[in-house]
C-alpha atoms as a PDB file:
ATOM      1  CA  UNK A   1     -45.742  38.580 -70.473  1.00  0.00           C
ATOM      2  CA  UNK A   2     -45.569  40.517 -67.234  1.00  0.00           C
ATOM      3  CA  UNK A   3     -42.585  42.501 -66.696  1.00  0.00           C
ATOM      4  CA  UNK A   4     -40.749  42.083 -62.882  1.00  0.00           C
ATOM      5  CA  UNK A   5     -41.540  45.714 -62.322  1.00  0.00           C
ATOM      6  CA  UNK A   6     -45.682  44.528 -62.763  1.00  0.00           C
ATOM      7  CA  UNK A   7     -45.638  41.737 -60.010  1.00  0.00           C
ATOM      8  CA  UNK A   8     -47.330  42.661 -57.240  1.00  0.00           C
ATOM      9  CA  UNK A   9     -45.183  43.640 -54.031  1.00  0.00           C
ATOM     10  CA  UNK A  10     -44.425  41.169 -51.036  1.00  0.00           C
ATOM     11  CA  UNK A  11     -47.117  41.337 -48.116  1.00  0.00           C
ATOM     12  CA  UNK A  12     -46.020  43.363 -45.422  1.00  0.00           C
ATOM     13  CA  UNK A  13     -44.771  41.224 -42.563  1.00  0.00           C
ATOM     14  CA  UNK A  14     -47.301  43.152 -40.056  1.00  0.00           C
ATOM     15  CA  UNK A  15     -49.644  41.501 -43.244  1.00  0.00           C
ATOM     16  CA  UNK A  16     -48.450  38.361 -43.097  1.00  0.00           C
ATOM     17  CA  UNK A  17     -48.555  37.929 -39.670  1.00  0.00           C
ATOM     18  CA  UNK A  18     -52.265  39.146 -38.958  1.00  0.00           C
ATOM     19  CA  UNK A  19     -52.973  36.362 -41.475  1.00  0.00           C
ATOM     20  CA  UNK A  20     -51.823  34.088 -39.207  1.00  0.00           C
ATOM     21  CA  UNK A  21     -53.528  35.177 -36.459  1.00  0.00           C
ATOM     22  CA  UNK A  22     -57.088  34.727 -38.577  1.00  0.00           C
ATOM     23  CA  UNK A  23     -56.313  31.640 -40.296  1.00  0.00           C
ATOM     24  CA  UNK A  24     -55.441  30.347 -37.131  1.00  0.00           C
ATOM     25  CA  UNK A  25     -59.139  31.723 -35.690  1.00  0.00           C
ATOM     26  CA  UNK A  26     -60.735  30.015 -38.684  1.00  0.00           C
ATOM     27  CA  UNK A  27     -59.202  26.723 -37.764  1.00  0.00           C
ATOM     28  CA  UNK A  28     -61.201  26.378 -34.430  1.00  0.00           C
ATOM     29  CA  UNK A  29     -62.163  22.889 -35.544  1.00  0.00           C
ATOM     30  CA  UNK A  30     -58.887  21.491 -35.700  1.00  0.00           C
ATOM     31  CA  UNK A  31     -57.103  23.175 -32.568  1.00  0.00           C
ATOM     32  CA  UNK A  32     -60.093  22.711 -30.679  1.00  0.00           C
ATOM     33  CA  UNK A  33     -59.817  19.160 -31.441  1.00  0.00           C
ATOM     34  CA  UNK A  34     -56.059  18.850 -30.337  1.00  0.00           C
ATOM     35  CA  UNK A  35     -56.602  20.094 -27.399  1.00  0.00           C
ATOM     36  CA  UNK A  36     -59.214  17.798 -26.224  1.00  0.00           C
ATOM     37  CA  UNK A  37     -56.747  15.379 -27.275  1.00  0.00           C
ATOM     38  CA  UNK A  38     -54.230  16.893 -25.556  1.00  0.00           C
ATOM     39  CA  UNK A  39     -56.369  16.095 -22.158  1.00  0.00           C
ATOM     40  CA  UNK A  40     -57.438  12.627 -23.537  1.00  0.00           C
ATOM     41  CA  UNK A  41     -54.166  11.236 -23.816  1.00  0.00           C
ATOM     42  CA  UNK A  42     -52.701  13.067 -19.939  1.00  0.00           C
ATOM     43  CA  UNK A  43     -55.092  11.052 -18.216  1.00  0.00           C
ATOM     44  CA  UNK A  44     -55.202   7.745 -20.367  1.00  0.00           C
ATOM     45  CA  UNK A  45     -56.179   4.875 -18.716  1.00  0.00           C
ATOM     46  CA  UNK A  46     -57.062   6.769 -15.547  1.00  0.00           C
ATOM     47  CA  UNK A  47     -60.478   6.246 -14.325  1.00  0.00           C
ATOM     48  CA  UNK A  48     -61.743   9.968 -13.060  1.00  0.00           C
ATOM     49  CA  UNK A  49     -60.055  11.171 -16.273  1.00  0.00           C
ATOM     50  CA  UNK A  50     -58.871  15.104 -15.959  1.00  0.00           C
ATOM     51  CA  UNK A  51     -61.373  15.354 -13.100  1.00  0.00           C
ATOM     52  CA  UNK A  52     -58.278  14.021 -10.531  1.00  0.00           C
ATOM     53  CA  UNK A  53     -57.459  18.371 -11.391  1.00  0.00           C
ATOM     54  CA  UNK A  54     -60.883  18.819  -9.760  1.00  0.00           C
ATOM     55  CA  UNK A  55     -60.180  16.562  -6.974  1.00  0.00           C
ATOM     56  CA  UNK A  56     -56.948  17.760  -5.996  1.00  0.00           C
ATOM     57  CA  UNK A  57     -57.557  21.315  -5.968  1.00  0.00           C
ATOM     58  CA  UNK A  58     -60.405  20.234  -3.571  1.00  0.00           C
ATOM     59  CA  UNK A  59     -57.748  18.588  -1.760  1.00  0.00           C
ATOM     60  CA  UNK A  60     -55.314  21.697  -1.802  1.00  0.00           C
ATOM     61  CA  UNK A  61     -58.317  24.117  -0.503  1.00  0.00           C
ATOM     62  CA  UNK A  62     -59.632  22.400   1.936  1.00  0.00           C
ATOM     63  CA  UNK A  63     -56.233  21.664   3.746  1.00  0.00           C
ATOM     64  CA  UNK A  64     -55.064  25.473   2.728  1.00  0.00           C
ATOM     65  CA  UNK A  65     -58.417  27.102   3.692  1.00  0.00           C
ATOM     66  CA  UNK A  66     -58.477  25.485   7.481  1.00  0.00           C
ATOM     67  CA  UNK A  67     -54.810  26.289   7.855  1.00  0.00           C
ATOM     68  CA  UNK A  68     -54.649  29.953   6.599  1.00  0.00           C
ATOM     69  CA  UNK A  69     -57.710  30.803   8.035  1.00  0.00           C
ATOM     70  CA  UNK A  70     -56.406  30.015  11.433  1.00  0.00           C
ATOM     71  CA  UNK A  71     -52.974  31.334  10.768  1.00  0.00           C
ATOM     72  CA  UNK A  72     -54.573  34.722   9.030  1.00  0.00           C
ATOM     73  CA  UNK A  73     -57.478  34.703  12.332  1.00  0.00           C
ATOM     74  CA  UNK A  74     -60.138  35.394   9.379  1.00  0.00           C
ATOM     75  CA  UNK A  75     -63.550  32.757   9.350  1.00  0.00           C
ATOM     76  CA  UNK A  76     -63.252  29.568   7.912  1.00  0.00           C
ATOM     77  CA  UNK A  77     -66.796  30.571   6.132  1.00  0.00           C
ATOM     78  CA  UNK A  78     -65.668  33.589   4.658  1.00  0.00           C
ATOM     79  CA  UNK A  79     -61.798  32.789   3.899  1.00  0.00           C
ATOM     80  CA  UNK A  80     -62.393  29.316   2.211  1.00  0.00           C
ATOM     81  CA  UNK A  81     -64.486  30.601  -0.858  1.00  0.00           C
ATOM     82  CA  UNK A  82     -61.795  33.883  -1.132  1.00  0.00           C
ATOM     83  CA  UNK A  83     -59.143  31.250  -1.512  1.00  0.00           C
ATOM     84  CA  UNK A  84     -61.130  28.730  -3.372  1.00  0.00           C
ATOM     85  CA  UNK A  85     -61.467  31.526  -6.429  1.00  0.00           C
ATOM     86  CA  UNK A  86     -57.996  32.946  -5.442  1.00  0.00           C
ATOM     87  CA  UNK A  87     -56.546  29.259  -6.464  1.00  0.00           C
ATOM     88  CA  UNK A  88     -58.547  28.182  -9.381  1.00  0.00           C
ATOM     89  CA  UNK A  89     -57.858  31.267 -11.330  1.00  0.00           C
ATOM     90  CA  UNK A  90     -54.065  31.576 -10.420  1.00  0.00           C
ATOM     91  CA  UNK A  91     -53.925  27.748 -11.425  1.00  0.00           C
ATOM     92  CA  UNK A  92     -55.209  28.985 -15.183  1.00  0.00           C
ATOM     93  CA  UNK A  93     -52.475  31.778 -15.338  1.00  0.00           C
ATOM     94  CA  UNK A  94     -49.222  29.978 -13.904  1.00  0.00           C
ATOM     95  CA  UNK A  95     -50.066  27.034 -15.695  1.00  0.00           C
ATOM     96  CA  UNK A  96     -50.742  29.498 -19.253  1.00  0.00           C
ATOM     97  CA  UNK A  97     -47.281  31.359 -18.554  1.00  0.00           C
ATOM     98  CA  UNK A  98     -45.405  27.972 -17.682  1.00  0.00           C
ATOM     99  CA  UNK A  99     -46.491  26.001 -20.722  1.00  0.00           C
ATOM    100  CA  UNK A 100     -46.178  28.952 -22.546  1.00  0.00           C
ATOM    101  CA  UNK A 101     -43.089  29.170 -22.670  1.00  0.00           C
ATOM    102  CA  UNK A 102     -42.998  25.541 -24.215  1.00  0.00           C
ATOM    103  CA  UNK A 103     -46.284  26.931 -27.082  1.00  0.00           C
ATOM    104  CA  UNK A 104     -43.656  26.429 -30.207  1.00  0.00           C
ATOM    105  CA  UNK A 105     -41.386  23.890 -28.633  1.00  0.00           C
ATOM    106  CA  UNK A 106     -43.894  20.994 -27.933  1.00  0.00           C
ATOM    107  CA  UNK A 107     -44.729  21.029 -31.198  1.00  0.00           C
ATOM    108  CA  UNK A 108     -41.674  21.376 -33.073  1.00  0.00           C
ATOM    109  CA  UNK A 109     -42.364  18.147 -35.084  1.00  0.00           C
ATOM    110  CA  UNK A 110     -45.522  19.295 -36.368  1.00  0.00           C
ATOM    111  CA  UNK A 111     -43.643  22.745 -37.072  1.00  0.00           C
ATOM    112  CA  UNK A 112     -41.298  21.149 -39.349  1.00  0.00           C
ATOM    113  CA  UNK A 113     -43.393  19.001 -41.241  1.00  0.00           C
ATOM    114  CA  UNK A 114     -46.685  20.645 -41.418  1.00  0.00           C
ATOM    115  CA  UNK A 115     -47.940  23.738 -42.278  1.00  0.00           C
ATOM    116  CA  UNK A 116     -49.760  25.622 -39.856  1.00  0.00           C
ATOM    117  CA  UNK A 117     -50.593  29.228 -38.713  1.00  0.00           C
ATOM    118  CA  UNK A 118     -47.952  29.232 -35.858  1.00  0.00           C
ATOM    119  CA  UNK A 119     -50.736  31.391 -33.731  1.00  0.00           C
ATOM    120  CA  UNK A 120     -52.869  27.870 -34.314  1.00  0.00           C
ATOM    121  CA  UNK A 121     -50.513  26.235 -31.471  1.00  0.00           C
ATOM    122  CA  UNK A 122     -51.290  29.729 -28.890  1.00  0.00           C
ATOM    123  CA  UNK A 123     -55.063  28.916 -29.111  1.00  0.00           C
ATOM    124  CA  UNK A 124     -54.703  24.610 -28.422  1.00  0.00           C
ATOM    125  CA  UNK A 125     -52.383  25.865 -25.864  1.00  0.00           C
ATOM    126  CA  UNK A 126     -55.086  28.417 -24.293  1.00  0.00           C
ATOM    127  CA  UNK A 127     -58.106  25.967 -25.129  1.00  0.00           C
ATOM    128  CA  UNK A 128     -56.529  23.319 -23.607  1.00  0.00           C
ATOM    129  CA  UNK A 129     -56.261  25.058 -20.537  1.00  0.00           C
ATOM    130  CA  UNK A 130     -59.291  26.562 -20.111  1.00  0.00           C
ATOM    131  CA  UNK A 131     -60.923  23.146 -20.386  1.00  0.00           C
ATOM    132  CA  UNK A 132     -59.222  22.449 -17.259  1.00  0.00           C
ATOM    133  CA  UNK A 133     -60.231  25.563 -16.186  1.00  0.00           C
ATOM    134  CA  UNK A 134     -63.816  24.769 -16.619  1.00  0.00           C
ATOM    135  CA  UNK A 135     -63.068  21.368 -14.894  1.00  0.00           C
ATOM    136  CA  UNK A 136     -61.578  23.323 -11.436  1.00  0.00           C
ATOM    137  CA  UNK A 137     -64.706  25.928 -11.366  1.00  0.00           C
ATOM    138  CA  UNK A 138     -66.823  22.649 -10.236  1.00  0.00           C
ATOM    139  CA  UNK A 139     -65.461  23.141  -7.291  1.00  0.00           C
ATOM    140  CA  UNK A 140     -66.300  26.725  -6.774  1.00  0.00           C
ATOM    141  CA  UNK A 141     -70.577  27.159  -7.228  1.00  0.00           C
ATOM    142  CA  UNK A 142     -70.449  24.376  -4.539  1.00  0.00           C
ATOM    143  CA  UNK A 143     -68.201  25.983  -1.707  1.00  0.00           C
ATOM    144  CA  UNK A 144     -70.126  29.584  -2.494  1.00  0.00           C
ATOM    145  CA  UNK A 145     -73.473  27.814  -1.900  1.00  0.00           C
ATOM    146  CA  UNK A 146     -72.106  25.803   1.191  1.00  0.00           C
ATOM    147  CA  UNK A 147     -70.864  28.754   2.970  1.00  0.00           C
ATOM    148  CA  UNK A 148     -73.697  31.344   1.580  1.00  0.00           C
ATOM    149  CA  UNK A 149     -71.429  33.821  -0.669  1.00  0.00           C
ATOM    150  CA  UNK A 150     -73.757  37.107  -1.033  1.00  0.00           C
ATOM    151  CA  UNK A 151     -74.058  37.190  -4.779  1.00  0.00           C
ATOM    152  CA  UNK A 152     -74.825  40.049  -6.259  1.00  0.00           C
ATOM    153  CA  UNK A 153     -75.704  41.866  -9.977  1.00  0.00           C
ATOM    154  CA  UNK A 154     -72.340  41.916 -10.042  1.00  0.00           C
ATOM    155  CA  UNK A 155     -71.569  38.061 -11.463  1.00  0.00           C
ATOM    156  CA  UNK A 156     -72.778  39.027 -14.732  1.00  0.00           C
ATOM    157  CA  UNK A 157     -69.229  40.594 -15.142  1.00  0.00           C
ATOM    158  CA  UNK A 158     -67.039  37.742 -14.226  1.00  0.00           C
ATOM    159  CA  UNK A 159     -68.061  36.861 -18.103  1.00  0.00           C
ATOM    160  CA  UNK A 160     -65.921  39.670 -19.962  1.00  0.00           C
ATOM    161  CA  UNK A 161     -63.118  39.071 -17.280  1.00  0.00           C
ATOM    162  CA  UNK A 162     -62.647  35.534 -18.181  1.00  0.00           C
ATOM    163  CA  UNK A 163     -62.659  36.766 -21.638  1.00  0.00           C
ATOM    164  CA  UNK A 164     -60.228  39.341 -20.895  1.00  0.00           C
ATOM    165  CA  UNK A 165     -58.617  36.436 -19.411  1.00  0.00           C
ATOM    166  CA  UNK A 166     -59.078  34.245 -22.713  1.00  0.00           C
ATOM    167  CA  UNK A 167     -57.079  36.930 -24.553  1.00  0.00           C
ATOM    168  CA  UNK A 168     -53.982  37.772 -22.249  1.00  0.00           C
ATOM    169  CA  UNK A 169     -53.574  34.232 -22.075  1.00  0.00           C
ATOM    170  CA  UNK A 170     -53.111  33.485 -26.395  1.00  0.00           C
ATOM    171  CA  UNK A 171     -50.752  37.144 -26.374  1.00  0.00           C
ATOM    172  CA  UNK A 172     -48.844  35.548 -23.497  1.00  0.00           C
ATOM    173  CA  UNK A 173     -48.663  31.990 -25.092  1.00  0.00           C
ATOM    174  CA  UNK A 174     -47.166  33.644 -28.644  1.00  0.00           C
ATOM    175  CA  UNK A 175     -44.957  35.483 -26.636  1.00  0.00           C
ATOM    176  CA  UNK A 176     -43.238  33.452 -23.906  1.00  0.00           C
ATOM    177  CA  UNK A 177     -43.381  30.548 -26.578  1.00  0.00           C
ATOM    178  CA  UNK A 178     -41.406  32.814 -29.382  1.00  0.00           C
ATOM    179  CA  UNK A 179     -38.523  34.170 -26.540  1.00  0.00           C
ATOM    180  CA  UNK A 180     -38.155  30.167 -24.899  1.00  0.00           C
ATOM    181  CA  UNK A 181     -37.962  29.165 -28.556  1.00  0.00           C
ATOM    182  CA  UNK A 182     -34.781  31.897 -28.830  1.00  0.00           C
ATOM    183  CA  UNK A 183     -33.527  31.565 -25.795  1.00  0.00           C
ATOM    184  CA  UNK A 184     -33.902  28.154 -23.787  1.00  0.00           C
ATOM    185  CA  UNK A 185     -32.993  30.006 -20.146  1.00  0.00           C
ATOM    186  CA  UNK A 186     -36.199  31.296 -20.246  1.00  0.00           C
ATOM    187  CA  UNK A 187     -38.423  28.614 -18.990  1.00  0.00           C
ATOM    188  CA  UNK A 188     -36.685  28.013 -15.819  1.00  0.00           C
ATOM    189  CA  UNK A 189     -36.372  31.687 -15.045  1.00  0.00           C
ATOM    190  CA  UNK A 190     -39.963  32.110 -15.570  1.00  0.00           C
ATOM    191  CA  UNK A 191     -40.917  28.753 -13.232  1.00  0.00           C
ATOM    192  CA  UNK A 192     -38.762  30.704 -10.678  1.00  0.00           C
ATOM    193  CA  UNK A 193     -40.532  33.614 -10.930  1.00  0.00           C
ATOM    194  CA  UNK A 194     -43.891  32.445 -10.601  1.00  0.00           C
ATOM    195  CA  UNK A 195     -42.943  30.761  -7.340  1.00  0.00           C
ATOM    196  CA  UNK A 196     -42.208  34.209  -5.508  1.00  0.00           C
ATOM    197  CA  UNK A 197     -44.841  35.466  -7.446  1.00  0.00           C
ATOM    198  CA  UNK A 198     -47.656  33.327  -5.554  1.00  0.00           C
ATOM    199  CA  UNK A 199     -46.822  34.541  -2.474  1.00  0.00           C
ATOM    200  CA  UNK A 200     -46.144  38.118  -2.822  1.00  0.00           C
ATOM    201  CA  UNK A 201     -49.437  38.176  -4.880  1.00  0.00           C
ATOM    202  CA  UNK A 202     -52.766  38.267  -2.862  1.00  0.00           C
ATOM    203  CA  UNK A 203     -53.836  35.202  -3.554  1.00  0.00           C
ATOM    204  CA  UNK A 204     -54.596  33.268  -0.250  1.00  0.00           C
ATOM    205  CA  UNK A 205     -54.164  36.706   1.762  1.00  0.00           C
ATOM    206  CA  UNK A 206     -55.948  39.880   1.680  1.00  0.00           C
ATOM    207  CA  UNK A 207     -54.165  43.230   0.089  1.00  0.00           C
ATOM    208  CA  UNK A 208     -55.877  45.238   3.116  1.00  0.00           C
ATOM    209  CA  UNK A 209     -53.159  42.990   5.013  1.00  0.00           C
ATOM    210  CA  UNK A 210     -49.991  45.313   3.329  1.00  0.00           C
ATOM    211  CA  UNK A 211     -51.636  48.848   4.806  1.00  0.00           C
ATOM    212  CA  UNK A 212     -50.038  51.783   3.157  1.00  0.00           C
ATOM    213  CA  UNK A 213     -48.142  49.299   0.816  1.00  0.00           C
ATOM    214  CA  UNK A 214     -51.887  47.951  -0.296  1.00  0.00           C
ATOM    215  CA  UNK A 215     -51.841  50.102  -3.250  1.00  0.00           C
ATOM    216  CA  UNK A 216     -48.864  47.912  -4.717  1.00  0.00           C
ATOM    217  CA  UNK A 217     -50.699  44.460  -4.239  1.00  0.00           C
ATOM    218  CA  UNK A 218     -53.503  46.433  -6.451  1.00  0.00           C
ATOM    219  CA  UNK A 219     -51.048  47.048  -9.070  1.00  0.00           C
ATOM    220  CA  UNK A 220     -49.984  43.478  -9.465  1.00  0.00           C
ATOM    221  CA  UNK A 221     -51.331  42.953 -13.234  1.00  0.00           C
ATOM    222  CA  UNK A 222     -51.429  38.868 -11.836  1.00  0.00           C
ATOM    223  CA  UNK A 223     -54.026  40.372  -8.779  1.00  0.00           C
ATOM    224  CA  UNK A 224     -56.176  42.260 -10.709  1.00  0.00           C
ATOM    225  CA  UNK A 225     -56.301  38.993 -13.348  1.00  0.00           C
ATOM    226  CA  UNK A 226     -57.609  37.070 -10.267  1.00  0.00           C
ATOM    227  CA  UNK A 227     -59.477  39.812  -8.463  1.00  0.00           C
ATOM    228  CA  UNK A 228     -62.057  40.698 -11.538  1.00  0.00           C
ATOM    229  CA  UNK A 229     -63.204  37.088 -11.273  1.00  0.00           C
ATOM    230  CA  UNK A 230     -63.167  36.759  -7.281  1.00  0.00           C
ATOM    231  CA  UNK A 231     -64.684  39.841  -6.297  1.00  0.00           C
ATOM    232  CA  UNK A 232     -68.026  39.651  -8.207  1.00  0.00           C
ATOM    233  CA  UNK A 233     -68.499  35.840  -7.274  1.00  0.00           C
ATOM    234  CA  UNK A 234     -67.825  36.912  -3.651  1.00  0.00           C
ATOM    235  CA  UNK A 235     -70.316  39.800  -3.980  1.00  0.00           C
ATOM    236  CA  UNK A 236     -67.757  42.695  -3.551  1.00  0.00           C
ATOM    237  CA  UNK A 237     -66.825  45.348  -5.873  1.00  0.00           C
ATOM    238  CA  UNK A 238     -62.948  44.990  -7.414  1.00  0.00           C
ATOM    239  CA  UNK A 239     -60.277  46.872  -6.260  1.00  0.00           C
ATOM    240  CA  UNK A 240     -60.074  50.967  -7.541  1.00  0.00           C
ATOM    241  CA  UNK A 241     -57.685  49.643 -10.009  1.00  0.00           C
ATOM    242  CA  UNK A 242     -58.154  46.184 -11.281  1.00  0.00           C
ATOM    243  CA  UNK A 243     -59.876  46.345 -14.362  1.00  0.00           C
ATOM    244  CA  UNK A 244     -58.277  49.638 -15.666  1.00  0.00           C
ATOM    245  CA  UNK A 245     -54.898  46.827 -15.036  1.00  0.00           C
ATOM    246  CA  UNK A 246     -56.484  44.132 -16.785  1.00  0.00           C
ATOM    247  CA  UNK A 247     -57.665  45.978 -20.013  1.00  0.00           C
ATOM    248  CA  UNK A 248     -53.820  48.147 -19.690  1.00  0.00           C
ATOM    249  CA  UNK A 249     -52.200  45.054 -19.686  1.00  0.00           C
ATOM    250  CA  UNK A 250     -54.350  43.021 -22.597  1.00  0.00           C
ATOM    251  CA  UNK A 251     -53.763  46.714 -25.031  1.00  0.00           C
ATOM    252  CA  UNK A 252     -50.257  46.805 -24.674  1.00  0.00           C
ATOM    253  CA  UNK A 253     -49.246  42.768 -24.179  1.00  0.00           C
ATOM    254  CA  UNK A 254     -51.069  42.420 -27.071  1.00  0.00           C
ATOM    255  CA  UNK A 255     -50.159  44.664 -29.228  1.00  0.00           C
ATOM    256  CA  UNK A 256     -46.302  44.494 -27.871  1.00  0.00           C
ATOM    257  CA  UNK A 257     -46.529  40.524 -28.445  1.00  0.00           C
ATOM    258  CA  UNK A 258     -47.801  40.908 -31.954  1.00  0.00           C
ATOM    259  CA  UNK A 259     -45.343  43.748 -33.065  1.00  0.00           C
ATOM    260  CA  UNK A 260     -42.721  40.898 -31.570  1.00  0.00           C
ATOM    261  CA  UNK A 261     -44.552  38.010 -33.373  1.00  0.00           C
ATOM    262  CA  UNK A 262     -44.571  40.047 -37.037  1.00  0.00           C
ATOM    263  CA  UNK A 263     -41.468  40.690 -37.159  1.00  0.00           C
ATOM    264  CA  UNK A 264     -39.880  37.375 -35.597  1.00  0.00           C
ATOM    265  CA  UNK A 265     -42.636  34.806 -37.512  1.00  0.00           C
ATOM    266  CA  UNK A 266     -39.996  33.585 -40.178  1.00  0.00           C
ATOM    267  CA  UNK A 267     -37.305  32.854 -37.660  1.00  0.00           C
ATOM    268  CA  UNK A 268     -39.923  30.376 -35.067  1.00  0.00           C
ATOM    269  CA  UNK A 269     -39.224  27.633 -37.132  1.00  0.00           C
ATOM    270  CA  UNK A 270     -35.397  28.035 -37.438  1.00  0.00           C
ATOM    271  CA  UNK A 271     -35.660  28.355 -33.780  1.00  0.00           C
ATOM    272  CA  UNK A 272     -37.634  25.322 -32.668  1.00  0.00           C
END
């Protein structure tokens, strides 16, 4: 008979918690699956389906781009594809931090009565999203080749960045979902922040705008998200400091969400 002393020790919770993370990875097929589900059953019975996202953001940039352009004195030819980019890609992060903050709380059912990989419900959440993501970009190879955006080698980089952008969004998703599931003030307070954030980011106007102050609109960690993917498909180099943000702000979100996520894991479920 084994002795207590001969059992082998608990996992680690930093263990336990990076097996979540991979079993959650090595369920693709099922949270995959949800979230095409997910889409299926928003736009039931609707006859364009999730491509009424497409033709609304069409909507919103072509009334926004004629406006702004007039209001900001810049060409209608080279303003509407900056803000066409600008808008699809701040779409896919306010709409990743909003629903975020709802990752373990939408799914508290499943929570209690199934068991899952909790990190399983960050990557529907992210997938999810960046099929609509996919659907909005229709809009954008059309109004570059309308209005003749100078392409360059550059493009090829807009891959890693919405990589880059992949990742941020599942840390960001475990965390905003684990602090809403705490403490249900959150989601509001984040909604509110994300509506000064769109305009004090440089979204639909130019940092060059700000002057001295420009070097603050660079630091924005929500700019240089946006400005890694506009610049190349616009045929301009980034900003001095956007990707150096980017990959600063993946390292430590990530690693600050998981040290966060291994050591509050057991309690999501309590919480929900």
């Amino acid at each position: 008979m084994l002795n207590i002393g001969e059992l082998a020790p608990a996992p680690s919770r930093t263990t336990q918690a990076a097996a979540d993370v991979v079993e959650g990875l090595d369920k693709s097929w099922l949270w995959m699956a949800l979230a095409v589900q997910d889409i299926k059953l928003r736009y039931r019975g609707s006859i364009l389906g999730p491509f009424w996202i497409t033709v609304s953001t069409a909507v919103m940039v072509g009334v926004m781009g004629v406006l702004y352009a007039r209001l900001f004195r810049a060409e209608v030819a080279v303003y509407l594809p900056f803000l066409t980019v600008g808008l699809v890609v701040w779409q896919f992060v306010s709409t990743v931090i909003t629903e975020g903050c709802s990752t373990f709380l939408a799914v508290q059912g499943i929570i209690h009565q199934v068991r899952m990989p909790f990190s399983l419900h960050a990557y529907r959440l992210v997938y999810r999203n960046l099929l609509v993501l996919a659907h909005n970009l229709a809009i954008v190879p059309i109004v570059l080749v309308i209005f003749g955006a100078p392409l360059d080698w550059r493009v090829i980089t807009v891959l890693p960045a919405f990589l880059l952008l992949a990742v941020n969004a599942v840390w960001v998703s475990m965390l905003f979902g684990m602090v809403s599931a705490r403490f249900r003030d959150v989601p509001p307070i984040v909604m509110s922040f994300l509506q000064v954030a769109f305009f004090v980011t440089p979204i639909f106007w130019s940092p060059d705008l700000l002057g001295v102050w420009k070097p603050l609109a660079e630091l924005n960690p929500l700019f240089a998200a946006i400005d890694v993917v506009r610049a190349p498909l616009l045929g301009v180099a980034p900003a001095t400091y956007s990707w150096l943000v980017l990959v600063m702000t993946t390292m430590v979100g990530g690693c600050a969400s998981f040290a966060l996520f291994a050591r509050f894991r057991s309690r999501i479920a309590f919480w929900v």
